[in-house]
C-alpha atoms as a PDB file:
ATOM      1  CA  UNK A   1    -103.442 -30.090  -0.770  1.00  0.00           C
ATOM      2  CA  UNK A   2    -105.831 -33.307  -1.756  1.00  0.00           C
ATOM      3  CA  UNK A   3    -105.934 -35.934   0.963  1.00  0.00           C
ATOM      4  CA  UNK A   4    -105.639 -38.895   0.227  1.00  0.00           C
ATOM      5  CA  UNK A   5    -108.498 -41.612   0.883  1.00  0.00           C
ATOM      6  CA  UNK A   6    -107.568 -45.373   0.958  1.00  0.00           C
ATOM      7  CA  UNK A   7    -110.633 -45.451  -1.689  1.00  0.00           C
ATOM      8  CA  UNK A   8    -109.643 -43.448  -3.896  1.00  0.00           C
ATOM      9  CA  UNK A   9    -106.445 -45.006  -6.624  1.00  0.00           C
ATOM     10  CA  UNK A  10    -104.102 -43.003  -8.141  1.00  0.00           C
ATOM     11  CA  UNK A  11    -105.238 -43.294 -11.745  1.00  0.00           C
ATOM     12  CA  UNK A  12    -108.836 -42.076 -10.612  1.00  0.00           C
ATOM     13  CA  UNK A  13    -106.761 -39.184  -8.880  1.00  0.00           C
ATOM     14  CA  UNK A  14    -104.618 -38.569 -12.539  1.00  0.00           C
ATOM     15  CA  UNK A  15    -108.346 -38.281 -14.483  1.00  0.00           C
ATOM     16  CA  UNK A  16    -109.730 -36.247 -12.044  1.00  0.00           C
ATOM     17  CA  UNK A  17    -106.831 -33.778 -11.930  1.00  0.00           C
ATOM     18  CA  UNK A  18    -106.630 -33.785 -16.027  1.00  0.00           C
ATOM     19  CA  UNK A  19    -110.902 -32.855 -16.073  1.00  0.00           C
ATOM     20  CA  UNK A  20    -110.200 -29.754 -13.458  1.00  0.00           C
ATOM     21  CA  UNK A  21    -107.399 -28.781 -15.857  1.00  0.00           C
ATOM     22  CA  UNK A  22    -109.558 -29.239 -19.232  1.00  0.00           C
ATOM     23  CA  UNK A  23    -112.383 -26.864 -17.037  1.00  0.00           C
ATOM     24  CA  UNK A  24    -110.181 -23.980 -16.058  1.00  0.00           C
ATOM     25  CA  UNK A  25    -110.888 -21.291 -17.896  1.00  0.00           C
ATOM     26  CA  UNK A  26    -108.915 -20.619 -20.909  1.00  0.00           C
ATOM     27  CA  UNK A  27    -106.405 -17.378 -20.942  1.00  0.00           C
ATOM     28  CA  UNK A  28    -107.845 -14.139 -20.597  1.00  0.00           C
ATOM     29  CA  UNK A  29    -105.087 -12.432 -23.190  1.00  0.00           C
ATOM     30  CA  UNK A  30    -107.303 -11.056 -26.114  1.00  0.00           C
ATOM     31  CA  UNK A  31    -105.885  -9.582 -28.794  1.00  0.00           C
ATOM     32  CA  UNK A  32    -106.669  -5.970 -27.572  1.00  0.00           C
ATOM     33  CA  UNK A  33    -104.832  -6.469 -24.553  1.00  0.00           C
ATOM     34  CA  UNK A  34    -102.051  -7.426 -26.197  1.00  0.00           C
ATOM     35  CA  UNK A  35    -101.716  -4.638 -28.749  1.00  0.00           C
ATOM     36  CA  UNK A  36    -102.194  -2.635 -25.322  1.00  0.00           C
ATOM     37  CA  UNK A  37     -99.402  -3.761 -23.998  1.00  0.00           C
ATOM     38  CA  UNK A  38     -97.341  -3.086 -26.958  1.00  0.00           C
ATOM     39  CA  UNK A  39     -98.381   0.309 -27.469  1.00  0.00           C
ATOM     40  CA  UNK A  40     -97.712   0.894 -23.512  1.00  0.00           C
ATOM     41  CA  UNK A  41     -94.217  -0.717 -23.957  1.00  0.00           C
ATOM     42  CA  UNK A  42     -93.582   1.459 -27.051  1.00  0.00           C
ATOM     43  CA  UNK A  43     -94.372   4.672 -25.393  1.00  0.00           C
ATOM     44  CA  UNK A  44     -91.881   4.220 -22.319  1.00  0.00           C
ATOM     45  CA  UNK A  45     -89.278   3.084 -24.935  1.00  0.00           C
ATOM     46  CA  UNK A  46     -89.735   6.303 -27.126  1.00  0.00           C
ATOM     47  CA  UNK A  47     -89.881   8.343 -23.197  1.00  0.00           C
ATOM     48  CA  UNK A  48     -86.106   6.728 -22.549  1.00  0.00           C
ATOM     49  CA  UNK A  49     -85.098   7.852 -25.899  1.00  0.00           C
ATOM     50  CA  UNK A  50     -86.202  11.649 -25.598  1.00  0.00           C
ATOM     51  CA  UNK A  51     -84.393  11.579 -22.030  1.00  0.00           C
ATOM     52  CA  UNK A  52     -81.192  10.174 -23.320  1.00  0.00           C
ATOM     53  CA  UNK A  53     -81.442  12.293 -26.218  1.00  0.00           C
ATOM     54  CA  UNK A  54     -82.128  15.400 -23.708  1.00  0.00           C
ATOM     55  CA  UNK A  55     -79.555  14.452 -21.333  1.00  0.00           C
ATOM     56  CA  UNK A  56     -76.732  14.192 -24.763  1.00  0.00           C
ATOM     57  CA  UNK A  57     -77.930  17.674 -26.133  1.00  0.00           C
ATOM     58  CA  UNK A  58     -77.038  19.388 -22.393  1.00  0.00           C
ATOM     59  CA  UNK A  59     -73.644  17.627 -22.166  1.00  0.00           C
ATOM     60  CA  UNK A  60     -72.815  19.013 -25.441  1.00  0.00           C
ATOM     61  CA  UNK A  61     -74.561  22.629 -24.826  1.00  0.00           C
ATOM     62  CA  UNK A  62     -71.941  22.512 -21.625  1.00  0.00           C
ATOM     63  CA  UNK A  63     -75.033  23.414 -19.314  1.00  0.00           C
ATOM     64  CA  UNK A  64     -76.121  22.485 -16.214  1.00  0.00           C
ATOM     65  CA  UNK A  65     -79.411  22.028 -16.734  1.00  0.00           C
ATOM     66  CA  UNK A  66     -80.453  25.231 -14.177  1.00  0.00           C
ATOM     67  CA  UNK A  67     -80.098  28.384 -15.211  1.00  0.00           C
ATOM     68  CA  UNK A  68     -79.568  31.272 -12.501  1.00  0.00           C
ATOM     69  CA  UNK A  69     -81.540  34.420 -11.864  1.00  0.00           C
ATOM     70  CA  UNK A  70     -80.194  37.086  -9.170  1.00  0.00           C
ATOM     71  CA  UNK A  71     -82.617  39.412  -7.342  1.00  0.00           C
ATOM     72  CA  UNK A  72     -81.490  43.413  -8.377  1.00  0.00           C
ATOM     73  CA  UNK A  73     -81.974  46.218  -6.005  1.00  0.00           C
ATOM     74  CA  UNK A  74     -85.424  47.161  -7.565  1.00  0.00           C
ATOM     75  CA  UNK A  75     -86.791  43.397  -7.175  1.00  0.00           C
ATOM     76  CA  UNK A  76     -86.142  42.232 -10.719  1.00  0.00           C
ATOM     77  CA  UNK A  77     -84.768  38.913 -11.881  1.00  0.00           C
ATOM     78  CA  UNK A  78     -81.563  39.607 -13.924  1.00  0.00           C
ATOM     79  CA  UNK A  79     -79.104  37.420 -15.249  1.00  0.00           C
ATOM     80  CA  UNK A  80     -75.745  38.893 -13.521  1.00  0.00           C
ATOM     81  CA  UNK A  81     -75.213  38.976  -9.621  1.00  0.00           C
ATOM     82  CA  UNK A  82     -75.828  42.502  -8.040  1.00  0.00           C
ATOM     83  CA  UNK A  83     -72.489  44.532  -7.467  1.00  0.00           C
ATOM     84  CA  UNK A  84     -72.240  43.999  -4.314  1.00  0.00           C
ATOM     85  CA  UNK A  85     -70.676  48.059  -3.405  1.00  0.00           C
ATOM     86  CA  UNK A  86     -73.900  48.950  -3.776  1.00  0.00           C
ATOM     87  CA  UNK A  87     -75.580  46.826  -1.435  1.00  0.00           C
ATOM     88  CA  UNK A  88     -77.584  49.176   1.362  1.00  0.00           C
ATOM     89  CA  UNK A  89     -77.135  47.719   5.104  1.00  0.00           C
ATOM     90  CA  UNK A  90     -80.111  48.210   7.646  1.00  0.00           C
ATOM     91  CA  UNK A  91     -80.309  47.927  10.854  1.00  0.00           C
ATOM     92  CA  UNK A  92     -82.873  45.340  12.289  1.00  0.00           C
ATOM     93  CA  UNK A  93     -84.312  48.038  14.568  1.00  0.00           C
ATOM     94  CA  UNK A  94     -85.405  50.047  11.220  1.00  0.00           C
ATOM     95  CA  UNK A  95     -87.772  47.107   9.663  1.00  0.00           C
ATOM     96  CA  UNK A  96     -91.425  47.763  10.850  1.00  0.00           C
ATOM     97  CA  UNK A  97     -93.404  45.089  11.360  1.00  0.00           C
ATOM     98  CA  UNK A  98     -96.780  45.085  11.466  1.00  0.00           C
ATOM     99  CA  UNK A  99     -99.196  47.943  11.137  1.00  0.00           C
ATOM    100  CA  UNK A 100     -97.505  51.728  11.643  1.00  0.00           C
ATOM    101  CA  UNK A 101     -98.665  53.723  14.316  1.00  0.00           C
ATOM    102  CA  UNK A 102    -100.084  56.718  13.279  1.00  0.00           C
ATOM    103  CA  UNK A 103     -98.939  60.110  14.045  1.00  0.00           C
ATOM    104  CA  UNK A 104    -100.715  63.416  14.588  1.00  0.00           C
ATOM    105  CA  UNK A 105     -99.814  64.907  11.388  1.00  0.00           C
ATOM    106  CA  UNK A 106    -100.864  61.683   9.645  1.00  0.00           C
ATOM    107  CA  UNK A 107    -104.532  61.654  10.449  1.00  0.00           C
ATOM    108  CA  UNK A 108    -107.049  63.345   7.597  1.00  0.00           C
ATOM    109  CA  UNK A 109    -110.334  65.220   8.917  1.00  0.00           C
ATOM    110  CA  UNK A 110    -112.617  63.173   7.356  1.00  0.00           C
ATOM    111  CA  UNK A 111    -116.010  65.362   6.578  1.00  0.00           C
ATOM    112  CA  UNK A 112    -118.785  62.962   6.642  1.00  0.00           C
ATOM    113  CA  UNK A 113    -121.383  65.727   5.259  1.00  0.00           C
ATOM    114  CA  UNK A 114    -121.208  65.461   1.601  1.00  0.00           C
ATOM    115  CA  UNK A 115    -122.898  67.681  -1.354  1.00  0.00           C
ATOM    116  CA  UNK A 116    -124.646  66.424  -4.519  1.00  0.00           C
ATOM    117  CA  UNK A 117    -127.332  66.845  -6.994  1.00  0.00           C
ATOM    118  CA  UNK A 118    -130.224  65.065  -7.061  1.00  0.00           C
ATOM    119  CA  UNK A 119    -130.898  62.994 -10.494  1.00  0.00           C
ATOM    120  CA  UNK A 120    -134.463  61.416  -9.859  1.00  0.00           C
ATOM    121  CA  UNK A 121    -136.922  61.627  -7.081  1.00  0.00           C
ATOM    122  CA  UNK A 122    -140.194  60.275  -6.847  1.00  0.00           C
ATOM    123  CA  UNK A 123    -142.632  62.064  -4.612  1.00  0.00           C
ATOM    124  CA  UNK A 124    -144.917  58.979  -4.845  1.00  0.00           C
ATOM    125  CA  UNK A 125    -143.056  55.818  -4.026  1.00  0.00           C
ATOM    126  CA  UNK A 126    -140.671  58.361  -1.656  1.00  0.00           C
ATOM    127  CA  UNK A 127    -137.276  57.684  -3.191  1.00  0.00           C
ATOM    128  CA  UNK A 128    -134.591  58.583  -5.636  1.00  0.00           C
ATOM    129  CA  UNK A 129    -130.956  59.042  -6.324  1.00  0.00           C
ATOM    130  CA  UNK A 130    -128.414  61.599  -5.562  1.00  0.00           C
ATOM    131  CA  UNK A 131    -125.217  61.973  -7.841  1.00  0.00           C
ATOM    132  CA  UNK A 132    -122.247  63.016  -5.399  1.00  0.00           C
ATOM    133  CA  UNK A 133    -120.288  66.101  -6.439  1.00  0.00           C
ATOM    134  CA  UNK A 134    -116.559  64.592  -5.648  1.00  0.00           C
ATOM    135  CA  UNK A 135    -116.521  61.154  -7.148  1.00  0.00           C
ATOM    136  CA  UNK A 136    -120.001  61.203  -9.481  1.00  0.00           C
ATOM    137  CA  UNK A 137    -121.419  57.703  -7.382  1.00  0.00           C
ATOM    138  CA  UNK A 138    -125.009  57.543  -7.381  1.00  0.00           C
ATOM    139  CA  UNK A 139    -126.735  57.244  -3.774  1.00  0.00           C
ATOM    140  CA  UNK A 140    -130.138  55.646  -2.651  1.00  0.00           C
ATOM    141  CA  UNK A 141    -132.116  57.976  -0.999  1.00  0.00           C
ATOM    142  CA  UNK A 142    -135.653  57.283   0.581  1.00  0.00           C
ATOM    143  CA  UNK A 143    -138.233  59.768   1.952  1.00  0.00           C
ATOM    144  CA  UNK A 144    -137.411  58.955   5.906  1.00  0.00           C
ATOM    145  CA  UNK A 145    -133.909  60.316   5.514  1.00  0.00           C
ATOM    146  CA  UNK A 146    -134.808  63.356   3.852  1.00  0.00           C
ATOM    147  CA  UNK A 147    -134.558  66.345   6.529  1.00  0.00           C
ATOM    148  CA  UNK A 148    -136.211  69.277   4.067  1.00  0.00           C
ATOM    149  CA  UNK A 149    -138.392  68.532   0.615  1.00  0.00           C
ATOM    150  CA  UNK A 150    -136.494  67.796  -2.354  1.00  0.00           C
ATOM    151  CA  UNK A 151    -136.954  67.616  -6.400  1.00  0.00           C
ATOM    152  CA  UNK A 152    -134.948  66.787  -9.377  1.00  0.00           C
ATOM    153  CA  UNK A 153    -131.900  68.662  -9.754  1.00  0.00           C
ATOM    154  CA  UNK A 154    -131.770  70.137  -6.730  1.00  0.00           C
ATOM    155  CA  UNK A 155    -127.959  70.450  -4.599  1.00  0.00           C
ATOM    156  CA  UNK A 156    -128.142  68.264  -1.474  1.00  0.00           C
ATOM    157  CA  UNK A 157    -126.137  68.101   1.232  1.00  0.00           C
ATOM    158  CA  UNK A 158    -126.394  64.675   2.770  1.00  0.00           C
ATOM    159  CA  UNK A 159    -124.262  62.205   5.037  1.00  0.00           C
ATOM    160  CA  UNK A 160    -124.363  58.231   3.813  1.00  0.00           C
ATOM    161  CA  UNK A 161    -125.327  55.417   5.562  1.00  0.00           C
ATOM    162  CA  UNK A 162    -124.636  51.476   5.299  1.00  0.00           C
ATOM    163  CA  UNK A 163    -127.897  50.194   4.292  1.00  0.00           C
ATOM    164  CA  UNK A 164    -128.974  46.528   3.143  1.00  0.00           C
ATOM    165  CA  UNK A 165    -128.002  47.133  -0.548  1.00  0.00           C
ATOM    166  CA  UNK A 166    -125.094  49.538  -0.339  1.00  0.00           C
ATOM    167  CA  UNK A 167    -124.756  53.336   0.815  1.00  0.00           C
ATOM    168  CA  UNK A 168    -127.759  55.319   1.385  1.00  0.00           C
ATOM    169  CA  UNK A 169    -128.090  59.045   1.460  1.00  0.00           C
ATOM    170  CA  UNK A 170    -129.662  60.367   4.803  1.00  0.00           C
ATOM    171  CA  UNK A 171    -129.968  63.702   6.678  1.00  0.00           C
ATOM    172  CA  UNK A 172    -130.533  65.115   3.163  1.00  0.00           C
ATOM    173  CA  UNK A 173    -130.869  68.749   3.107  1.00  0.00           C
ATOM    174  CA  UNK A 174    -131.620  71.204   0.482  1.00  0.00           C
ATOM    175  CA  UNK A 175    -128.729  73.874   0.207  1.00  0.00           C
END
């Protein structure tokens, strides 16, 4: 704390004490603060009252608070347990996991020659699009992947192509 000098008396000590006291700095407890506070304190007091007044409307109710849901066969939430004499057993060995293997049967030709019609071309900038036959998607097609001449309205056959804006029609030929 303060050490004491020889020099220095106590009453010198007792003034010097009461002028650090009268410098402090006064509180810092304005008004707003206050009404802060009250509002804050209000607010946890009117919380305690809607839980206690939440907590007496379930005891009288007679529930528990969580109501159950059960799973039926078809993956619905229900409110009643599944009969359980209808419950299917499987055998581990049955579940598949991962991707199936595919079998002969399974596997589709796919035909990567398609047929359209051709909506535009330009002769001039060398490109246009062709409207496929099957799902009515319209193609990019440029002069370089054209195998025979083409105009408007003409049925293409044609394979497509990844190109940098989507699928291109190449190997176009007129049928």
């Amino acid at each position: 704390m303060f050490y004491m000098s020889p020099r220095i008396s106590i009453p010198l000590l007792q003034n010097l004490l009461l002028s650090l006291k009268l410098r402090m700095a006064k509180s810092q407890q304005t008004f707003n603060k206050t009404e802060k506070e009250k509002k804050r304190l209000k607010k946890r007091e009117e919380k305690k009252k809607k839980m206690l007044a939440r907590k007496a409307a379930a005891k009288e109710s007679g529930t528990s608070g969580i109501p159950l849901a059960y799973v039926d066969f078809n993956g619905n939430l229900v409110d009643t347990p599944p009969d359980p004499a209808m419950k299917v057993e499987i055998e581990a060995e049955d579940i598949v996991l991962g991707i199936p293997k595919k079998e002969e049967g399974d596997v589709e030709e796919f035909d990567p020659v398609r047929n359209g019609k051709v909506s535009f071309f330009d002769t001039t900038k060398g490109f246009g699009f062709i409207i496929d036959a099957e799902n009515n998607e319209k193609y990019f097609v440029h002069v370089s992947g054209l195998i025979d001449e083409i105009m408007e309205n003409d049925k293409v056959s044609y394979e497509l192509e990844k190109g940098m804006k989507g699928m291109n029609a190449v190997r176009v030929k007129k049928i």
